[in-house]
C-alpha atoms as a PDB file:
ATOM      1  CA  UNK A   1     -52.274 -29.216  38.466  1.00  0.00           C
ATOM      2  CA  UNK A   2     -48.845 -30.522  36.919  1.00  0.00           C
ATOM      3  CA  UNK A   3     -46.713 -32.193  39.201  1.00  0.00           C
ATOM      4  CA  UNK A   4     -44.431 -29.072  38.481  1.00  0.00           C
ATOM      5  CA  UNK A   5     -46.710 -26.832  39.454  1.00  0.00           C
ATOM      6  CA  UNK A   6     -47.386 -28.604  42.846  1.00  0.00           C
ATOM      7  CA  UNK A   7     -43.974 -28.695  43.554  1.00  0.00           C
ATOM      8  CA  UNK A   8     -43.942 -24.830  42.591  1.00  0.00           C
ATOM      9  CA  UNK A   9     -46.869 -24.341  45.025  1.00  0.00           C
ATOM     10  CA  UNK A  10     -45.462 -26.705  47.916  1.00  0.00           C
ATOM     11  CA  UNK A  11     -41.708 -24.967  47.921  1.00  0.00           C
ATOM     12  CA  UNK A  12     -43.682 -21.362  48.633  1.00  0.00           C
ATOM     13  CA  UNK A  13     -45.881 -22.511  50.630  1.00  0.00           C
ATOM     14  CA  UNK A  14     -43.199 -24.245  52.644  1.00  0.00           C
ATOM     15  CA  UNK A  15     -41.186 -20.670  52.623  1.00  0.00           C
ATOM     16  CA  UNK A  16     -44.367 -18.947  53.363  1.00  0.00           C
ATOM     17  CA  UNK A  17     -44.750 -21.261  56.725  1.00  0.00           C
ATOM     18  CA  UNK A  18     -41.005 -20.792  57.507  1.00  0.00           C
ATOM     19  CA  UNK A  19     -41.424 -17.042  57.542  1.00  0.00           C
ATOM     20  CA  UNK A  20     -44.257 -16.647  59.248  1.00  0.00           C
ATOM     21  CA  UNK A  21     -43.476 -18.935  62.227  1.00  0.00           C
ATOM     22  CA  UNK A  22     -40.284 -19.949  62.215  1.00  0.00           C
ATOM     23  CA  UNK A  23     -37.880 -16.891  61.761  1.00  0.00           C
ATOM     24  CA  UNK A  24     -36.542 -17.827  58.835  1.00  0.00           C
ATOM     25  CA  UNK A  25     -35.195 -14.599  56.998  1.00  0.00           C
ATOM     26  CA  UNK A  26     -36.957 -13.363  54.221  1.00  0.00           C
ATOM     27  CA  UNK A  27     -33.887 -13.663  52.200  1.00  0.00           C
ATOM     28  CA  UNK A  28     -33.405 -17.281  52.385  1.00  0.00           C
ATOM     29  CA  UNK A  29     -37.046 -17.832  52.379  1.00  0.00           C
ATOM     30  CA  UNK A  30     -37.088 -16.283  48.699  1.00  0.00           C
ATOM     31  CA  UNK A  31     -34.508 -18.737  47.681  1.00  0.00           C
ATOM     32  CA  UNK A  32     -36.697 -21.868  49.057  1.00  0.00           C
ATOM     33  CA  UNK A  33     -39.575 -20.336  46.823  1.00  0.00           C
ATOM     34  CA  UNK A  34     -37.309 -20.175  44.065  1.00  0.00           C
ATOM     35  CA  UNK A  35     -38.645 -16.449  43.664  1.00  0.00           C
ATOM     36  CA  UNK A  36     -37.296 -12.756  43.518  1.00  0.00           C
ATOM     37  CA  UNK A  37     -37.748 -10.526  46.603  1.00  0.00           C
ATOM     38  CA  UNK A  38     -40.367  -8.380  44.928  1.00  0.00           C
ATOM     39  CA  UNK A  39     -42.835 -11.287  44.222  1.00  0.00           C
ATOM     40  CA  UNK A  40     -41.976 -13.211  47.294  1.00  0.00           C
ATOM     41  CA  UNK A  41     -43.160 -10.268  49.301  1.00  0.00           C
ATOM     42  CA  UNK A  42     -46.049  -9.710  47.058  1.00  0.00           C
ATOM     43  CA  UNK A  43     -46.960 -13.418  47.704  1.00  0.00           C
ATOM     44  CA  UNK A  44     -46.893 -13.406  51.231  1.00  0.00           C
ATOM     45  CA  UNK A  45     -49.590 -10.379  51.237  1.00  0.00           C
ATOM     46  CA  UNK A  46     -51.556 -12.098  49.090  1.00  0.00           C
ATOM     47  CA  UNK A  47     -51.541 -14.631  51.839  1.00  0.00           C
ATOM     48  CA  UNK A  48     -52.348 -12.556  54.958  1.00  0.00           C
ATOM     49  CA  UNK A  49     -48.382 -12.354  55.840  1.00  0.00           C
ATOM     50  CA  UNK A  50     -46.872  -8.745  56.388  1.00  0.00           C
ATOM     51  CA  UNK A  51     -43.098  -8.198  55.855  1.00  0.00           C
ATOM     52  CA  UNK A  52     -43.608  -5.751  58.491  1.00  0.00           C
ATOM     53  CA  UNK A  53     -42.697  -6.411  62.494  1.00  0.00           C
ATOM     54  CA  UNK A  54     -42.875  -4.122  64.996  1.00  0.00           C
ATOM     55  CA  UNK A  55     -42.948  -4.612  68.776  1.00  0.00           C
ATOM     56  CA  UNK A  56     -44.589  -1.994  69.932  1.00  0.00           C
ATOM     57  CA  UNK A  57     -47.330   0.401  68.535  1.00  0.00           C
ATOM     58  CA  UNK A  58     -45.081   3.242  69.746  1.00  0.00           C
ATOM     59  CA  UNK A  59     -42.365   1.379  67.377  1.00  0.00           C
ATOM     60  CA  UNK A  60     -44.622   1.839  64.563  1.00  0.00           C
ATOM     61  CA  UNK A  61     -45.569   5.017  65.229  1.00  0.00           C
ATOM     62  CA  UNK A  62     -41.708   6.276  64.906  1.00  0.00           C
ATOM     63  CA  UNK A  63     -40.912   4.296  62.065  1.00  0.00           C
ATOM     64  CA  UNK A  64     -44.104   6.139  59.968  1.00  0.00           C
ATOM     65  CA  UNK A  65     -42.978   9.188  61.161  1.00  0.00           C
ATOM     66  CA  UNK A  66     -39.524   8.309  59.672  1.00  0.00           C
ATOM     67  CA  UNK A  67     -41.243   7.229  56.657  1.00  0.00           C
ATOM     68  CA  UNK A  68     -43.184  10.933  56.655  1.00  0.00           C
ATOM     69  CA  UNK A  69     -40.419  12.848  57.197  1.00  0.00           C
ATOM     70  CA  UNK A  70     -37.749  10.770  54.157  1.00  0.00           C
ATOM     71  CA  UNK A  71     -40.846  11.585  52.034  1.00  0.00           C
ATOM     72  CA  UNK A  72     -40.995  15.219  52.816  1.00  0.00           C
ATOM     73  CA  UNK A  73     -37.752  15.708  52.085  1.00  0.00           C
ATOM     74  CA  UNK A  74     -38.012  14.251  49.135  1.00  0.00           C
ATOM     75  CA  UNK A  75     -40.676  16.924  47.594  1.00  0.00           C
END
């Protein structure tokens, strides 16, 4: 590994650890990765980390039938 590419690996992983447990938005954390949203996001599952945060399973129930319903209407 290239010193470039372990200073590649250490700025995600450091963005990866600040959204996971420290709050940090995913926004900003995209910026300390030095990567777009889309790959950020794709990085984090890759990882084990969901984007996804819900307090309740009665939250995520409403927000999926949400989801449902937008798609519905879309067909």
């Amino acid at each position: 590994m290239t010193s470039s590419e372990a200073q590649d690996l250490a700025r995600r992983m450091t963005a990866l650890g600040l959204y996971k447990y420290g709050g940090v938005s995913l926004g900003h954390c995209c910026e300390i990765a030095g990567m777009h949203k889309s790959d950020f996001v794709r990085f984090l599952g890759q990882n084990g980390v969901s984007v996804f945060h819900f307090d309740s399973e009665e939250e995520f129930d409403e927000e999926l039938a949400n989801a449902e319903a937008a798609r519905s209407d879309r067909a």
